[in-house]
N, C-alpha and C. Protein backbone atom coordinates (compact mmCIF):
# COMPACT_ATOMS: atom_id res chain seq x y z
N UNK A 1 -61.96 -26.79 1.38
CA UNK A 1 -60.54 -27.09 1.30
C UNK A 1 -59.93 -26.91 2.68
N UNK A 2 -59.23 -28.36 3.33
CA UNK A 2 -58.46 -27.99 4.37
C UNK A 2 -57.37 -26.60 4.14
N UNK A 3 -56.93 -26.15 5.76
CA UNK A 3 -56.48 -25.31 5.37
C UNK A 3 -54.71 -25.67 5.97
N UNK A 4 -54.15 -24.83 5.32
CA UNK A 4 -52.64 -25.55 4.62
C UNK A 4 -51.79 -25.63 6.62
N UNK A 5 -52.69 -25.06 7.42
CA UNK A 5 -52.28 -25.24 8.97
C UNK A 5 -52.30 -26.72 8.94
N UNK A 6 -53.53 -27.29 8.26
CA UNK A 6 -53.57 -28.94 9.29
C UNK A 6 -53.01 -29.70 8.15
N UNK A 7 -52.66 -29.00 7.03
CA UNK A 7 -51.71 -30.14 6.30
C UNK A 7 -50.29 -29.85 5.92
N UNK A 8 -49.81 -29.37 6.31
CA UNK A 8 -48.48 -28.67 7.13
C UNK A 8 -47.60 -29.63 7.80
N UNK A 9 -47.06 -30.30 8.01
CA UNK A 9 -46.32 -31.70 8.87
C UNK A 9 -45.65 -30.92 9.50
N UNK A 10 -44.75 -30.20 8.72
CA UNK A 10 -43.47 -30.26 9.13
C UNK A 10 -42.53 -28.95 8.35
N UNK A 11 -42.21 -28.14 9.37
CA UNK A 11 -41.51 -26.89 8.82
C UNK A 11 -39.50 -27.09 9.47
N UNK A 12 -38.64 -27.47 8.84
CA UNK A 12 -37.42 -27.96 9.02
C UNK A 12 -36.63 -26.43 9.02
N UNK A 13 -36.15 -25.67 9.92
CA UNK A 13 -35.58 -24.86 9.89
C UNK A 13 -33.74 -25.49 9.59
N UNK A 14 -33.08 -25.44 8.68
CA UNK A 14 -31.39 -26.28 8.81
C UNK A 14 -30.72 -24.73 9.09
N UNK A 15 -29.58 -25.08 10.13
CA UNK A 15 -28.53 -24.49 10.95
C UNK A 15 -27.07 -24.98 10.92
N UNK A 16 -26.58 -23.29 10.21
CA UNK A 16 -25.51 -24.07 9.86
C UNK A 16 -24.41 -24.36 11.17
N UNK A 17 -23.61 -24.96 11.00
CA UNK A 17 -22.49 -25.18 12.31
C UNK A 17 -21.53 -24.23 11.98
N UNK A 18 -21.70 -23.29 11.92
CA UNK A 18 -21.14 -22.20 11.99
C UNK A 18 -20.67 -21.38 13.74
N UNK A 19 -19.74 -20.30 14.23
CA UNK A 19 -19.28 -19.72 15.30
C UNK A 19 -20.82 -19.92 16.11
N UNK A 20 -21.99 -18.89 15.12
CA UNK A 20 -23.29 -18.56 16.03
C UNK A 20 -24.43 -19.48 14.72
N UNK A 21 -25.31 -19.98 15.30
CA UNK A 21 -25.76 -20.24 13.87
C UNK A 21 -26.91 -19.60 13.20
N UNK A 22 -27.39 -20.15 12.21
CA UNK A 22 -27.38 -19.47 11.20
C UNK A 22 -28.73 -19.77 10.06
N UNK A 23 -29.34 -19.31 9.76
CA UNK A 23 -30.24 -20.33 8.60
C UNK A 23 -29.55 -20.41 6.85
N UNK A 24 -29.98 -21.89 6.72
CA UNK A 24 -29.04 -21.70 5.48
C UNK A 24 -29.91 -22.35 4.56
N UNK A 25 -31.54 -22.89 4.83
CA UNK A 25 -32.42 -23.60 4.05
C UNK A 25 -33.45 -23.90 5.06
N UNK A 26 -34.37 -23.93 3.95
CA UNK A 26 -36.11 -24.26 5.24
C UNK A 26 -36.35 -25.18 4.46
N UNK A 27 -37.15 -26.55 5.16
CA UNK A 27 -37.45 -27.37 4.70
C UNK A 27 -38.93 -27.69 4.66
N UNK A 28 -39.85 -28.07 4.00
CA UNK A 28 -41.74 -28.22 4.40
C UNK A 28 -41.80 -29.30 3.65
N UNK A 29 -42.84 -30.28 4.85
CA UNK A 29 -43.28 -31.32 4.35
C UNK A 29 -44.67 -31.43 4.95
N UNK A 30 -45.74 -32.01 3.19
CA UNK A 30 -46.84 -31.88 3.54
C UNK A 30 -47.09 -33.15 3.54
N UNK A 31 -48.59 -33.61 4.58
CA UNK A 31 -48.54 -34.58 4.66
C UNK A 31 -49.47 -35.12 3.56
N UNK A 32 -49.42 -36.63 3.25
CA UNK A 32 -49.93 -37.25 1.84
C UNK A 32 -51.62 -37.76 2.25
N UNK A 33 -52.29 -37.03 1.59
CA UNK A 33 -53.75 -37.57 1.57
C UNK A 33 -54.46 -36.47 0.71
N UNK A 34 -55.83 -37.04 0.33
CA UNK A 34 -56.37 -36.70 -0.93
C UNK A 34 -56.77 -35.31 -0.55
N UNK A 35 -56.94 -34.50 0.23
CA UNK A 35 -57.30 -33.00 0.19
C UNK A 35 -56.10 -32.79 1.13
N UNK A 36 -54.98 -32.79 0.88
CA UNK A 36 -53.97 -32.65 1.59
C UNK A 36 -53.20 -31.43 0.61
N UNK A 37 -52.34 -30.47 0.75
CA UNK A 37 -51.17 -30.09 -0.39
C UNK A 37 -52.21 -28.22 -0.19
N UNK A 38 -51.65 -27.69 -1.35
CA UNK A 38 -52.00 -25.93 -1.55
C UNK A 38 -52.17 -25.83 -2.91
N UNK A 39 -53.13 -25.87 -4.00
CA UNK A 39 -53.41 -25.48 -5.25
C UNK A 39 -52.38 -24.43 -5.79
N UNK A 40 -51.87 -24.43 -6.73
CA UNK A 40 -51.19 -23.73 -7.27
C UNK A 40 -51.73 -22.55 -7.30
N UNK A 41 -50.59 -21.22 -6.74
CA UNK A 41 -51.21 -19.38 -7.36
C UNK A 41 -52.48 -19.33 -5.80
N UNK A 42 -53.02 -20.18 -5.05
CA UNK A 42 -54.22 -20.28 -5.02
C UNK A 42 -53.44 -19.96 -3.30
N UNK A 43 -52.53 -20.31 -2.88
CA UNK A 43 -52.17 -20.27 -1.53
C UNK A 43 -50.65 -19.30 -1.31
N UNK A 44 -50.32 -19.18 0.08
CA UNK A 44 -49.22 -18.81 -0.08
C UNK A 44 -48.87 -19.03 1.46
N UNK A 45 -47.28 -19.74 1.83
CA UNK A 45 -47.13 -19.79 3.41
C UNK A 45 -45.91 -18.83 3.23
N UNK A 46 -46.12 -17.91 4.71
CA UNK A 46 -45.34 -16.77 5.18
C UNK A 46 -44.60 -17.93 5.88
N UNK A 47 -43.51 -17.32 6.51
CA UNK A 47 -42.52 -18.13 7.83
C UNK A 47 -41.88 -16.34 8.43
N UNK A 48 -41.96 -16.65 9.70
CA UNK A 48 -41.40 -15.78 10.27
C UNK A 48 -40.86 -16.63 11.34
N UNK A 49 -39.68 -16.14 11.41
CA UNK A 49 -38.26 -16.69 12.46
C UNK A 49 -37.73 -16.19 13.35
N UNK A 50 -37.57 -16.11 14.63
CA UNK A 50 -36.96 -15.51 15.66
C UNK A 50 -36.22 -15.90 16.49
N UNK A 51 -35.01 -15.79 16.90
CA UNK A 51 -34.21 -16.21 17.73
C UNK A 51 -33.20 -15.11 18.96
N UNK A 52 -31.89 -15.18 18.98
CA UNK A 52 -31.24 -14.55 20.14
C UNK A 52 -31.42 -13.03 19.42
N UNK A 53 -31.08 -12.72 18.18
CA UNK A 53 -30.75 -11.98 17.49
C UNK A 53 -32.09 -11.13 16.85
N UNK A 54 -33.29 -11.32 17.57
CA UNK A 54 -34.03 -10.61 16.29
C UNK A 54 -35.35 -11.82 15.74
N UNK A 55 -35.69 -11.39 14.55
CA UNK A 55 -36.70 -12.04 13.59
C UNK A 55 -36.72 -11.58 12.28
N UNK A 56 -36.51 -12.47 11.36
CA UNK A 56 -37.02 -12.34 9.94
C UNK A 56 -38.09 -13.39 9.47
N UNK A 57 -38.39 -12.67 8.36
CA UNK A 57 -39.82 -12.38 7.64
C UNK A 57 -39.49 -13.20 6.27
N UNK A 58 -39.83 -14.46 5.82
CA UNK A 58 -39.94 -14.83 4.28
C UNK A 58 -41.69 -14.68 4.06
N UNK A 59 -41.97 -13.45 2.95
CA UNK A 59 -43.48 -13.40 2.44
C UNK A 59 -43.53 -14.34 1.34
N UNK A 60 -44.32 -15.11 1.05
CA UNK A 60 -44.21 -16.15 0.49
C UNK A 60 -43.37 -17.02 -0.25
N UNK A 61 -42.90 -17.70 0.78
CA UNK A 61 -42.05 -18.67 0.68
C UNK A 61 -41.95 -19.22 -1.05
N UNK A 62 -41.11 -19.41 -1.67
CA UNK A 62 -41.33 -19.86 -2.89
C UNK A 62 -39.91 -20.51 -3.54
N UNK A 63 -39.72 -21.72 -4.40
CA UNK A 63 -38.51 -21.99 -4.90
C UNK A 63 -38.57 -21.44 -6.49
N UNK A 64 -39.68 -21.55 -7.14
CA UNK A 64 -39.40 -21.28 -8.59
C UNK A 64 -40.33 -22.69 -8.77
N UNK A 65 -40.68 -23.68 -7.79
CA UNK A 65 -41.05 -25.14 -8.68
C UNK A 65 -42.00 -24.99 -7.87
N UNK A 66 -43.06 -26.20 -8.59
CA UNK A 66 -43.92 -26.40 -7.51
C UNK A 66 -44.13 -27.01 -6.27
N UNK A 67 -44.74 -26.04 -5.38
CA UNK A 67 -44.61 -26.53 -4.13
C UNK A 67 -45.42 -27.06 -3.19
N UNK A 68 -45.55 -27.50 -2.21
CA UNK A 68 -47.00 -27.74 -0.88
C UNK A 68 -48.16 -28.72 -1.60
N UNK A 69 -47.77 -30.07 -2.58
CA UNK A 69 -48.32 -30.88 -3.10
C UNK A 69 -48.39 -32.34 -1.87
N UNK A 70 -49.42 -32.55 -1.78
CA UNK A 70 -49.59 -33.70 -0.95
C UNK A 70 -48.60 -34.80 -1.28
N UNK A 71 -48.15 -34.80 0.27
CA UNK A 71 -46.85 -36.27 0.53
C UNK A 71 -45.06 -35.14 0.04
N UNK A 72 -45.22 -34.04 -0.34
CA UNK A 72 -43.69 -33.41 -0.96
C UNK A 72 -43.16 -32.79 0.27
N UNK A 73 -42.01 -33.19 0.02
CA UNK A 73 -40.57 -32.18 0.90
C UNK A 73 -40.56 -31.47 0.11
N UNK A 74 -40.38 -29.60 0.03
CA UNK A 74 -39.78 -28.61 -0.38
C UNK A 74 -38.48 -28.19 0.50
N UNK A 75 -37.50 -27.99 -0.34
CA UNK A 75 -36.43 -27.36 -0.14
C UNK A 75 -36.05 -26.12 -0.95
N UNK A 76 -36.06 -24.67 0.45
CA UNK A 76 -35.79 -23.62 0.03
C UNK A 76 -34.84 -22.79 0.32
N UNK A 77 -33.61 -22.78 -0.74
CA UNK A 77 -32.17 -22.18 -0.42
C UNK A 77 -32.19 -20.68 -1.02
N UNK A 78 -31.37 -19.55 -0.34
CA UNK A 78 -30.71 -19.20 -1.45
C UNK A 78 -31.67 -17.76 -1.10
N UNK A 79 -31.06 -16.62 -1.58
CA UNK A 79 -31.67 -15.16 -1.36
C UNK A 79 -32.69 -15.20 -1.93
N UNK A 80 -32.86 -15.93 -3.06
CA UNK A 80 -34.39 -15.56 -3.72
C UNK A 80 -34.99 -15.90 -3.06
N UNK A 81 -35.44 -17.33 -2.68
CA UNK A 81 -36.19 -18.42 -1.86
C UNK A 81 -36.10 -17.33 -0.38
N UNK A 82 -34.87 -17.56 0.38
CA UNK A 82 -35.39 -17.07 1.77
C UNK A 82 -35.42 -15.52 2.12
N UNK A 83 -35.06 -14.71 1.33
CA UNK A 83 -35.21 -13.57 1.01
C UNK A 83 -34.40 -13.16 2.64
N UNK A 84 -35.01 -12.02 3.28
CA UNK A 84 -34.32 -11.27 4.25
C UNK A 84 -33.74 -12.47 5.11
N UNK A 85 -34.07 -14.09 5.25
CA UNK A 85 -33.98 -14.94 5.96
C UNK A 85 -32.89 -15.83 5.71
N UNK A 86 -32.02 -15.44 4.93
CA UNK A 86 -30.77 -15.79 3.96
C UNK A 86 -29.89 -15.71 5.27
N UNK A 87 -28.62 -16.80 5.89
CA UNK A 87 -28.28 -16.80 6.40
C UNK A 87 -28.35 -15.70 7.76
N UNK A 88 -29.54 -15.80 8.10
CA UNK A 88 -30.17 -14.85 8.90
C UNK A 88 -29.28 -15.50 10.51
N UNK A 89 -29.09 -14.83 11.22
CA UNK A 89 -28.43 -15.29 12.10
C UNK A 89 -28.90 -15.35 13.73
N UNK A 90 -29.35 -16.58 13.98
CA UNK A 90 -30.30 -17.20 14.70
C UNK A 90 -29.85 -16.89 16.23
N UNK A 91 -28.23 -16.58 16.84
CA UNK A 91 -27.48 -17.01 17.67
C UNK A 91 -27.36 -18.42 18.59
N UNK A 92 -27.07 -18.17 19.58
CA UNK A 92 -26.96 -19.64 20.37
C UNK A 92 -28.45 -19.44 21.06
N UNK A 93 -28.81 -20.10 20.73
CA UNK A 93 -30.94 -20.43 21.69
C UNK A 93 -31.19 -21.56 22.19
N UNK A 94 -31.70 -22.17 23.27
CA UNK A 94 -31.89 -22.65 22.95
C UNK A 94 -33.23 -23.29 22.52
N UNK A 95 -33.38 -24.59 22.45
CA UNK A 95 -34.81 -24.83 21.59
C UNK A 95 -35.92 -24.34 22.32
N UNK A 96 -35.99 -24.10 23.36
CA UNK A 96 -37.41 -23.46 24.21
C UNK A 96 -37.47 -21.91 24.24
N UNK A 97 -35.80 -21.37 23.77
CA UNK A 97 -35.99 -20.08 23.37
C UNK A 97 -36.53 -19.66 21.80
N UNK A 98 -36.19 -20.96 20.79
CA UNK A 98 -36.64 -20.85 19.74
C UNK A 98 -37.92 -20.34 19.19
N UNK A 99 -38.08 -19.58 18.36
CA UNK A 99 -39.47 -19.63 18.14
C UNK A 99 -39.92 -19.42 16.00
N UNK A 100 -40.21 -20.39 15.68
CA UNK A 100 -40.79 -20.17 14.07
C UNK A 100 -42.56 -20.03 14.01
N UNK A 101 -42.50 -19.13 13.30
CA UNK A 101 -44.17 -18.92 12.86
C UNK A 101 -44.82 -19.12 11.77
């Protein structure tokens, strides 16, 4: 089984336009092919976030639905979903100061 690094596309950090900003939803998109996606129960992706302010920690990322299925956008809002990463507050960075893991 590939491993969920090389089928991973795309991790969408959204910022809100807020004074300093802010995280307000993570976005993952996997890419579509036949051993592509994460078996259900069977995987789990961490995200760790760092910016002007610090770093937070989501331990497995999760909405309640299923997620990391070959070719799907997940969208994850909300204290449950981003847990300590809930409008976590990123400050002004910029993108070469950015850093997601």
């Amino acid at each position: 089984m590939k491993s969920l690094t090389a089928t991973l596309l795309l991790v969408t950090i959204c910022l809100c336009t807020c004074s300093s900003e802010e995280i307000t939803a993570i976005i993952t998109k996997v890419k579509s092919c036949f051993n592509c996606g994460m078996v259900e129960n069977a995987g789990q992706l961490d995200i760790k976030v760092c910016g002007a302010t610090g770093c937070c920690f989501v331990p497995h990322l999760d909405n309640g639905e299923s997620n990391f299925n070959s070719g799907s956008t997940d969208r994850f809002e909300g204290q449950a979903s981003l847990q300590q990463c809930d409008h976590f507050e990123v400050g002004h960075t910029k993108k070469s100061n950015y850093q997601e893991t």
